[in-house]
PDB file of N, CA and C in Angstrom:
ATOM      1  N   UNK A   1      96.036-181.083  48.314  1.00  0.00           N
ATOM      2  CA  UNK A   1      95.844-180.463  47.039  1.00  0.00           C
ATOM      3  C   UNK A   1      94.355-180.344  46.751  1.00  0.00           C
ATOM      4  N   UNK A   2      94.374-179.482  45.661  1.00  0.00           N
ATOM      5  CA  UNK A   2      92.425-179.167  45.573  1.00  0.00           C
ATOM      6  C   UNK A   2      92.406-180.260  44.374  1.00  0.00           C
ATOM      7  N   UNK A   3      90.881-180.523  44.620  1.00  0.00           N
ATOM      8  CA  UNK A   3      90.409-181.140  43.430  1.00  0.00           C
ATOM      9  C   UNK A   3      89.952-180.442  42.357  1.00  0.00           C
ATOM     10  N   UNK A   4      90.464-181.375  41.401  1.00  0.00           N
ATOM     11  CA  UNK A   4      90.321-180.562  39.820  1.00  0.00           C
ATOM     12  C   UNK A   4      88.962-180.091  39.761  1.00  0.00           C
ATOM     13  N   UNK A   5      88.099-180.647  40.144  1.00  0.00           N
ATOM     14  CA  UNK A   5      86.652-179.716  40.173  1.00  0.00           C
ATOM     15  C   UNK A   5      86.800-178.419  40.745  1.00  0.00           C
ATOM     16  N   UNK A   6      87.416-178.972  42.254  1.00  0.00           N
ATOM     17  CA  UNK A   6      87.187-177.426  42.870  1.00  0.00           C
ATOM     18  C   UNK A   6      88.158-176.151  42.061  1.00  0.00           C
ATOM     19  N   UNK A   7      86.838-175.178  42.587  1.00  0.00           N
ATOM     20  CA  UNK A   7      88.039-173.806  41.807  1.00  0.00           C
ATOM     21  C   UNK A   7      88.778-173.217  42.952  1.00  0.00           C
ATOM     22  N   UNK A   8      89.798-172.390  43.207  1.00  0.00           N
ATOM     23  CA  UNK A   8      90.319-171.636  43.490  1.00  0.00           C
ATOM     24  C   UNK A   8      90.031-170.095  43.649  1.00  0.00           C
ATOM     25  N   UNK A   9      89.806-169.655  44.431  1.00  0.00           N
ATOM     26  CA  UNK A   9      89.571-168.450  44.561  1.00  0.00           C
ATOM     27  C   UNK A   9      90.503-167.422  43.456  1.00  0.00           C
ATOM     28  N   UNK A  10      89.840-166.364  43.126  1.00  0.00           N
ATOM     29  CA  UNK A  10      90.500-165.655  42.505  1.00  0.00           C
ATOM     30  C   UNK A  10      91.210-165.033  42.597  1.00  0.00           C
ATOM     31  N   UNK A  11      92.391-164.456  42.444  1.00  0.00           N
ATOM     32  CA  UNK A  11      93.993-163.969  42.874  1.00  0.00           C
ATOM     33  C   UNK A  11      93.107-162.472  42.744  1.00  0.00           C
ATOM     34  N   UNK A  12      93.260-161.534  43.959  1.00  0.00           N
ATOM     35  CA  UNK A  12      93.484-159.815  44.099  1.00  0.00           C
ATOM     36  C   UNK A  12      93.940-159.188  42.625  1.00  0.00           C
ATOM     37  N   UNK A  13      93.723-159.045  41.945  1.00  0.00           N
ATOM     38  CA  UNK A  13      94.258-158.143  40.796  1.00  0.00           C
ATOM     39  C   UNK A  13      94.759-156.786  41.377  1.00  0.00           C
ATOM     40  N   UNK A  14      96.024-156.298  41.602  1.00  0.00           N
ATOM     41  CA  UNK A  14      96.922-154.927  41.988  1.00  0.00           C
ATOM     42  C   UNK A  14      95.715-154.019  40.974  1.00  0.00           C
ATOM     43  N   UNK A  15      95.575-152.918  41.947  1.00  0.00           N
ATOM     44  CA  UNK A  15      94.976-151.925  41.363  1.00  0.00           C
ATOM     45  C   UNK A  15      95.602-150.959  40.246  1.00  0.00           C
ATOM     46  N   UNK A  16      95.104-150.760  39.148  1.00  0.00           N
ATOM     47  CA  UNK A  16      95.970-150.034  37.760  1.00  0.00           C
ATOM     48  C   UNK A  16      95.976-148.679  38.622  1.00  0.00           C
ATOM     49  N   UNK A  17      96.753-148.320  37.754  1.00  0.00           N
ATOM     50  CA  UNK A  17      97.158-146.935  38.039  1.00  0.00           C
ATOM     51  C   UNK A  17      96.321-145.863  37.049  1.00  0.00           C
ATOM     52  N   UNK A  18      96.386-145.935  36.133  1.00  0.00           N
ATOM     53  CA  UNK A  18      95.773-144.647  35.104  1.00  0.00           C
ATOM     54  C   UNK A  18      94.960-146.110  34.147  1.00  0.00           C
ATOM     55  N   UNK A  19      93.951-146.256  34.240  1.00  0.00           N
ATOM     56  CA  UNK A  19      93.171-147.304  33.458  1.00  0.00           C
ATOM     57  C   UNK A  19      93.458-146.725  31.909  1.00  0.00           C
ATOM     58  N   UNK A  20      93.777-147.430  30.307  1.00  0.00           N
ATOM     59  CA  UNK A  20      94.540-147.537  29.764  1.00  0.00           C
ATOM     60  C   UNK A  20      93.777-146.450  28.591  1.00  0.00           C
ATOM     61  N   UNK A  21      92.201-146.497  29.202  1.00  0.00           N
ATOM     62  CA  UNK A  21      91.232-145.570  28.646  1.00  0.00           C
ATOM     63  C   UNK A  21      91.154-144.309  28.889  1.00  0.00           C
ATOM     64  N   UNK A  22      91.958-144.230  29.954  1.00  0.00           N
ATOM     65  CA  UNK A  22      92.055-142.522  30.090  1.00  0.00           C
ATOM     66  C   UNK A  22      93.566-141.977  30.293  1.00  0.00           C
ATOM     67  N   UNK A  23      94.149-142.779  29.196  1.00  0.00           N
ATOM     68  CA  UNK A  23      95.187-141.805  28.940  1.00  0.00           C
ATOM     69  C   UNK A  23      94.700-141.857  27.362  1.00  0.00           C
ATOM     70  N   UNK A  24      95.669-140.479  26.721  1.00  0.00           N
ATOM     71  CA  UNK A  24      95.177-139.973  25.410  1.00  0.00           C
ATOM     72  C   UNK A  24      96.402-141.129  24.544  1.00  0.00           C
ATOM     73  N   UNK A  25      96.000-140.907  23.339  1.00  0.00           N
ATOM     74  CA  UNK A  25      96.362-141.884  22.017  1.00  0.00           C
ATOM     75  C   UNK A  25      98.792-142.157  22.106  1.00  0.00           C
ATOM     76  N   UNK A  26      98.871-140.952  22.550  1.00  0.00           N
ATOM     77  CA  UNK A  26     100.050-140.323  22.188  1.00  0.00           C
ATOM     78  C   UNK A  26     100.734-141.045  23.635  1.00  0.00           C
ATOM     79  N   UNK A  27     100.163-140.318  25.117  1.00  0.00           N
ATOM     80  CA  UNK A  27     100.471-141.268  26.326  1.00  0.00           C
ATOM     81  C   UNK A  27     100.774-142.622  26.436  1.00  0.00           C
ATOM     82  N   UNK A  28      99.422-143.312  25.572  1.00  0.00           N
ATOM     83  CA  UNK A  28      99.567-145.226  25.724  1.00  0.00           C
ATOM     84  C   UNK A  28     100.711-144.594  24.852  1.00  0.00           C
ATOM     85  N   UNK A  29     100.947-144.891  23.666  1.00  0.00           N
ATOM     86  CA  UNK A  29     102.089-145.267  22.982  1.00  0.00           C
ATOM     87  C   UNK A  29     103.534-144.723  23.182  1.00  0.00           C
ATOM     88  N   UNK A  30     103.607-143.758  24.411  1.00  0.00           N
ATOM     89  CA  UNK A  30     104.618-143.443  25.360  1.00  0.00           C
ATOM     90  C   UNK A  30     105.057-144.382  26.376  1.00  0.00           C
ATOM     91  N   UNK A  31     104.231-144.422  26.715  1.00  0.00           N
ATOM     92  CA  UNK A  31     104.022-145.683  28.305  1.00  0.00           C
ATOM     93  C   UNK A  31     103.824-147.036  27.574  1.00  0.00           C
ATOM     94  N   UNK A  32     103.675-147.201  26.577  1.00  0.00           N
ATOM     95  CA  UNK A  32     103.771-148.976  26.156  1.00  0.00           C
ATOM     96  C   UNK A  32     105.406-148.910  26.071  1.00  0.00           C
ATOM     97  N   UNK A  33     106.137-147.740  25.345  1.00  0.00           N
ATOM     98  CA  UNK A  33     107.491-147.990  24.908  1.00  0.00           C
ATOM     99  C   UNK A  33     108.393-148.265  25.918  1.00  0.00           C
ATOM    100  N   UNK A  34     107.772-147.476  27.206  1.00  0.00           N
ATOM    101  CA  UNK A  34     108.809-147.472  28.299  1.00  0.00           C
ATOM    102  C   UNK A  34     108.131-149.195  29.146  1.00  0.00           C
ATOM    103  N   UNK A  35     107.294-149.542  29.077  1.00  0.00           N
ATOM    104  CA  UNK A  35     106.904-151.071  29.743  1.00  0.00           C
ATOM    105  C   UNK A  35     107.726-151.870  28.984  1.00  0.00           C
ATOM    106  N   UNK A  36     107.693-151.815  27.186  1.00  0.00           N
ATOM    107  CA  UNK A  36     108.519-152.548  26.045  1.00  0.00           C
ATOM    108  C   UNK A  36     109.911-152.727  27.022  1.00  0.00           C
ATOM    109  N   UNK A  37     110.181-151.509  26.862  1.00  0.00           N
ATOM    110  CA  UNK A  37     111.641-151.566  27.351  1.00  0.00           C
ATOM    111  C   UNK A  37     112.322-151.988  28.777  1.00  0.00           C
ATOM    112  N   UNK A  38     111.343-152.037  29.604  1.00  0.00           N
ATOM    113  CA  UNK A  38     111.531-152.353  30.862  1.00  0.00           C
ATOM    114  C   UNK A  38     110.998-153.663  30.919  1.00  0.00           C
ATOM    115  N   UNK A  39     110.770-154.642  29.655  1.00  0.00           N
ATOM    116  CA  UNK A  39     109.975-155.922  29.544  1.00  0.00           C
ATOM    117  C   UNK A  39     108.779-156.403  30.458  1.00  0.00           C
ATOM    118  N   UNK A  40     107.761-155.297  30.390  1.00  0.00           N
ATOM    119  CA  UNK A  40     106.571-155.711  30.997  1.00  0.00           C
ATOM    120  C   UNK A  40     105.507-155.006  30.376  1.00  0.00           C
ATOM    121  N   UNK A  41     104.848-155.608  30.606  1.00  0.00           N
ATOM    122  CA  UNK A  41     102.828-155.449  29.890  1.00  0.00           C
ATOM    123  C   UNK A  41     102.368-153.988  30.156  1.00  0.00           C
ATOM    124  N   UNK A  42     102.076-153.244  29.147  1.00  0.00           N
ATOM    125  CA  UNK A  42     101.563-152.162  29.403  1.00  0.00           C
ATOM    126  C   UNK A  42     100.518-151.781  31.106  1.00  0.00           C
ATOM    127  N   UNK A  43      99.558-152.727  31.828  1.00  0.00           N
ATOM    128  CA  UNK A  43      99.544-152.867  32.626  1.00  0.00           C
ATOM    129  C   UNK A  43      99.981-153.143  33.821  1.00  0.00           C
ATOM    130  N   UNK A  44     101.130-153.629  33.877  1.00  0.00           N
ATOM    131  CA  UNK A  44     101.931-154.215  34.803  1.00  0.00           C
ATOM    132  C   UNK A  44     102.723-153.136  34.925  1.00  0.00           C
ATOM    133  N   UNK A  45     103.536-152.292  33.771  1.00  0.00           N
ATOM    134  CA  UNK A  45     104.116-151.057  33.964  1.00  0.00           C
ATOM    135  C   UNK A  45     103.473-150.144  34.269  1.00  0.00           C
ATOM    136  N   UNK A  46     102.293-149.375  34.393  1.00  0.00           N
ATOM    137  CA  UNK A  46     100.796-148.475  34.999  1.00  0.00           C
ATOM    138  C   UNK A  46     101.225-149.087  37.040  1.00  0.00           C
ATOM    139  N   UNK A  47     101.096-150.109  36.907  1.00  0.00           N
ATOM    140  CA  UNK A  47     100.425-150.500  38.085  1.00  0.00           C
ATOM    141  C   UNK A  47     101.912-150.314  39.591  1.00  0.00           C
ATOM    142  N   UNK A  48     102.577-150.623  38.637  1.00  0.00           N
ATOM    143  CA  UNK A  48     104.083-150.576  38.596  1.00  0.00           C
ATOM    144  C   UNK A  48     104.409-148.751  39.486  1.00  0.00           C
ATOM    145  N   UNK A  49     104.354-148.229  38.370  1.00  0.00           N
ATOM    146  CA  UNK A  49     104.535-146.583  38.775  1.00  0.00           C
ATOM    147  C   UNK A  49     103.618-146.424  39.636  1.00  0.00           C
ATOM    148  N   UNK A  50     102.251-145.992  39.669  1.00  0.00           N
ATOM    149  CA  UNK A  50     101.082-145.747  40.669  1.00  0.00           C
ATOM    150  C   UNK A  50     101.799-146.304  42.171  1.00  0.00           C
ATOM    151  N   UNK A  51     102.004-147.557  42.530  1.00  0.00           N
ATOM    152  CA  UNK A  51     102.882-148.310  43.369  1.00  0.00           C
ATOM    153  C   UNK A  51     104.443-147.297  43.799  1.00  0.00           C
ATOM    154  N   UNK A  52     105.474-146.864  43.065  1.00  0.00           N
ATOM    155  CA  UNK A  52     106.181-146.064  43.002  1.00  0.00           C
ATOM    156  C   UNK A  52     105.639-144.771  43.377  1.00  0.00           C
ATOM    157  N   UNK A  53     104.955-144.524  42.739  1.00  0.00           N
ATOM    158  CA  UNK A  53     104.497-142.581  43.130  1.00  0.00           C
ATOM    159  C   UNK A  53     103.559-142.943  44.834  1.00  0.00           C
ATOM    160  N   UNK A  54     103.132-143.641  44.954  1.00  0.00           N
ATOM    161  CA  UNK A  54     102.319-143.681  46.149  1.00  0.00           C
ATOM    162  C   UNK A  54     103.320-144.136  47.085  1.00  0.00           C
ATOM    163  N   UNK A  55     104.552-144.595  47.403  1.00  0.00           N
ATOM    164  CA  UNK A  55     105.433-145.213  48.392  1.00  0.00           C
ATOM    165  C   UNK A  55     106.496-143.694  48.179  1.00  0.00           C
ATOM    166  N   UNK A  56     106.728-143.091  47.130  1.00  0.00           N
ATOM    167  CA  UNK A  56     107.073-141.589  47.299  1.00  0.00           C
ATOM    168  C   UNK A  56     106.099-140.683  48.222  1.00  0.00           C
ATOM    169  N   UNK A  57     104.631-140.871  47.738  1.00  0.00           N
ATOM    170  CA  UNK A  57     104.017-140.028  48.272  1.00  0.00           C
ATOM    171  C   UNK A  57     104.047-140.034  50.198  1.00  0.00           C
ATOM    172  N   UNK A  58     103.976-140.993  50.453  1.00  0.00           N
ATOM    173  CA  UNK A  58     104.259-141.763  51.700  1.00  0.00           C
ATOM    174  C   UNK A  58     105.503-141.313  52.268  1.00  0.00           C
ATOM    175  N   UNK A  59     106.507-141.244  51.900  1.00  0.00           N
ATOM    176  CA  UNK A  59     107.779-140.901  52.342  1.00  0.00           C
ATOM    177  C   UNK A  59     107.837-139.381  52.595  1.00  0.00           C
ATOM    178  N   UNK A  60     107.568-138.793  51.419  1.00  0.00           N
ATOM    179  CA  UNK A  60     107.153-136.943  51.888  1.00  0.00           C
ATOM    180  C   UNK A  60     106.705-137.193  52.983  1.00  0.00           C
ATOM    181  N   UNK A  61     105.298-137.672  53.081  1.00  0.00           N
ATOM    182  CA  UNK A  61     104.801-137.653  54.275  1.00  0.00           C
ATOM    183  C   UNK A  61     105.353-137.457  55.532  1.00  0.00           C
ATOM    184  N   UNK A  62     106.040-139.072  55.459  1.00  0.00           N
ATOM    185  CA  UNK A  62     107.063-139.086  56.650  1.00  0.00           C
ATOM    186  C   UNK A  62     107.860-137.561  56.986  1.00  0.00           C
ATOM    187  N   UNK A  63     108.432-137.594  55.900  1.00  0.00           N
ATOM    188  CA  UNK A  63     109.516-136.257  55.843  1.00  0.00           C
ATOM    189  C   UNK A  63     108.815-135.154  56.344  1.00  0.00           C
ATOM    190  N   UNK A  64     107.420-135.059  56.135  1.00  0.00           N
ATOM    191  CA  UNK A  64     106.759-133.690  56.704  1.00  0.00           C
ATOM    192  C   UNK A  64     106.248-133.979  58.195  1.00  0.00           C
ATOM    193  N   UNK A  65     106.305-134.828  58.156  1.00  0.00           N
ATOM    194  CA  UNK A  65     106.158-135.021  59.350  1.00  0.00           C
ATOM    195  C   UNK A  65     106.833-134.979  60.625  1.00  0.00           C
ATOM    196  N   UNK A  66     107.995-135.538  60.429  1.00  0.00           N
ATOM    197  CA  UNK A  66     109.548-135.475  61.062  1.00  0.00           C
ATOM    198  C   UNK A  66     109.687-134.337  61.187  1.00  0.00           C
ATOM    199  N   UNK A  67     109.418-132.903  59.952  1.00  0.00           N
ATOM    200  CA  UNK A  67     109.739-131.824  60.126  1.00  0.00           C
ATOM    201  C   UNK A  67     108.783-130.885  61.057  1.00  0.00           C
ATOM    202  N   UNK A  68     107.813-131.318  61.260  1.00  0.00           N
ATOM    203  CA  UNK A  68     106.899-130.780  62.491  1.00  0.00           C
ATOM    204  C   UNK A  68     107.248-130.800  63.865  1.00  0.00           C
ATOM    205  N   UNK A  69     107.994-131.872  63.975  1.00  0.00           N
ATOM    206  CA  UNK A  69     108.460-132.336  65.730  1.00  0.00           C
ATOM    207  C   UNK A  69     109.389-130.739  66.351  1.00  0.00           C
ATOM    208  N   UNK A  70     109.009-130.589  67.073  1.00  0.00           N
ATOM    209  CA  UNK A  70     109.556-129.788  68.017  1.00  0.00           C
ATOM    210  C   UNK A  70     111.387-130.058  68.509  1.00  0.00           C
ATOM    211  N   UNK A  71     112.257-129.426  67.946  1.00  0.00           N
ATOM    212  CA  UNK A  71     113.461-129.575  68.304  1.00  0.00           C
ATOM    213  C   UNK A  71     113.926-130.159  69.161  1.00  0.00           C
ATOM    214  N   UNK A  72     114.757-131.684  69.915  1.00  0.00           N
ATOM    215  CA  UNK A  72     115.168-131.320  70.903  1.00  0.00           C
ATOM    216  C   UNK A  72     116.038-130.023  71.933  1.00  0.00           C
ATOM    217  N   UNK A  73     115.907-130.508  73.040  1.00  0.00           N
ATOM    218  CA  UNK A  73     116.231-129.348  73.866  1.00  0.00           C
ATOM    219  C   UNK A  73     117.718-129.552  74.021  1.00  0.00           C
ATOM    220  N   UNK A  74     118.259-128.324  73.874  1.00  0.00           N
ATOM    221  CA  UNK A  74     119.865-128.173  73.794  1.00  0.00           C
ATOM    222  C   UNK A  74     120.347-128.965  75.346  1.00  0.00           C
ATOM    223  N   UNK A  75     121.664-129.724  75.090  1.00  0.00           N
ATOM    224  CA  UNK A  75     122.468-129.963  76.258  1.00  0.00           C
ATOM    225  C   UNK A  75     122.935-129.107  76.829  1.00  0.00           C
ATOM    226  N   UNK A  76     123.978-129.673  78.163  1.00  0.00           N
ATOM    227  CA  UNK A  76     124.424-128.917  78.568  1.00  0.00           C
ATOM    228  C   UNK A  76     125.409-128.255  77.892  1.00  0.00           C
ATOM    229  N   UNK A  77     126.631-128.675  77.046  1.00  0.00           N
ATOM    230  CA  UNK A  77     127.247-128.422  76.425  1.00  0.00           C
ATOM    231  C   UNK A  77     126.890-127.306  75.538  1.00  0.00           C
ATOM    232  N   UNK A  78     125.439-127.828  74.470  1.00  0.00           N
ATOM    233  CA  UNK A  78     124.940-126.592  73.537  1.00  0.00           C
ATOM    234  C   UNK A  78     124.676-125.505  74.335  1.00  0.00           C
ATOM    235  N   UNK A  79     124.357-124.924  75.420  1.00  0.00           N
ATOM    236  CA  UNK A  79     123.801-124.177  76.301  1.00  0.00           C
ATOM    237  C   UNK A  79     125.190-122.935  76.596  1.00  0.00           C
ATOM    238  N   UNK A  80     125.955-123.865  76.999  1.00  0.00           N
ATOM    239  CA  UNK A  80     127.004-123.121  77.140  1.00  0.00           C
ATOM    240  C   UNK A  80     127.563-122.345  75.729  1.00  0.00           C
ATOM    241  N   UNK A  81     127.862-123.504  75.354  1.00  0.00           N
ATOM    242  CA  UNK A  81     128.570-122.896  73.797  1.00  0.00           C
ATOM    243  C   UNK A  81     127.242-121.611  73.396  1.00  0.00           C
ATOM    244  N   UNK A  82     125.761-121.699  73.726  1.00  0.00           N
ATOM    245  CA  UNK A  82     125.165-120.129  73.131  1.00  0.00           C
ATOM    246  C   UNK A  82     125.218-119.152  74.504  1.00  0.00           C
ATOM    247  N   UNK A  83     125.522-119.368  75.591  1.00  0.00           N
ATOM    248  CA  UNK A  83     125.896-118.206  76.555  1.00  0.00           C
ATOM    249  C   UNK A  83     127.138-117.783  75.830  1.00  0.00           C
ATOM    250  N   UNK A  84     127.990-118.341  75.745  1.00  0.00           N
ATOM    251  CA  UNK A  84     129.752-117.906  74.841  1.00  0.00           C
ATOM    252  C   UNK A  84     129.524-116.937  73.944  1.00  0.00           C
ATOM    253  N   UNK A  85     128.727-117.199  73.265  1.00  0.00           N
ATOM    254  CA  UNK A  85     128.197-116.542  71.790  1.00  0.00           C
ATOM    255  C   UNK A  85     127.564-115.105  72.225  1.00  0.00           C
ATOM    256  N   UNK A  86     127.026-114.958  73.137  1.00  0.00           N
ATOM    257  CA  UNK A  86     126.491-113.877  73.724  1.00  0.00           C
ATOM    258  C   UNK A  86     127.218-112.548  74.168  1.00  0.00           C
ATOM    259  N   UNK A  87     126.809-111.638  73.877  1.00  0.00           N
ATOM    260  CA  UNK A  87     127.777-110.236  74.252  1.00  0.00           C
ATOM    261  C   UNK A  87     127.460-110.170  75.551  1.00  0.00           C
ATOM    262  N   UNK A  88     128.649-110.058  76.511  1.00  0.00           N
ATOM    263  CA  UNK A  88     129.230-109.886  78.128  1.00  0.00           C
ATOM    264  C   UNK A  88     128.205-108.827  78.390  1.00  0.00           C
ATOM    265  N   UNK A  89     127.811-108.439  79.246  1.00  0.00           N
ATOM    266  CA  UNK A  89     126.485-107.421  79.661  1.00  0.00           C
ATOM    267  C   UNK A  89     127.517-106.283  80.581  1.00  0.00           C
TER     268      UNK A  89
END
């Protein structure tokens, strides 16, 4: 255990999301109601969403990404089934 003298390093503070000064008068008292209601600190709910929208933002990502890959290549099976499909020459 530490000694009561010694201090402890200081805990990381989670980065806010919209610092509380730059949202307008009408916003805070939007976003306090919905932290009220979700029982957490106007900060903790900021830091909260930012966290949410950035693990969304991340996932698009993924998703756009996945959608870049080059198709696999048809089996044998698919191959046939699009010769079938084809008008007899």
């Amino acid at each position: 255990m530490a000694k009561p003298s010694e201090k402890s390093p200081p805990r990381p503070q989670p980065a806010k999301a919209t610092p509380p000064a730059a949202l307008t008068e009408g916003q805070r008292a939007y976003e306090a109601k919905r932290a009220a209601k979700a029982g957490m600190s106007l900060d903790k709910w900021l830091a909260e969403k930012e966290r949410l929208r950035r693990a969304e933002e991340a996932a698009a990502a993924r998703l756009a990404e996945a959608e870049k890959k080059e198709p696999e290549k048809k089996g044998w099976f698919g191959r046939i089934l699009d010769r079938a499909h084809k008008p007899l020459k």
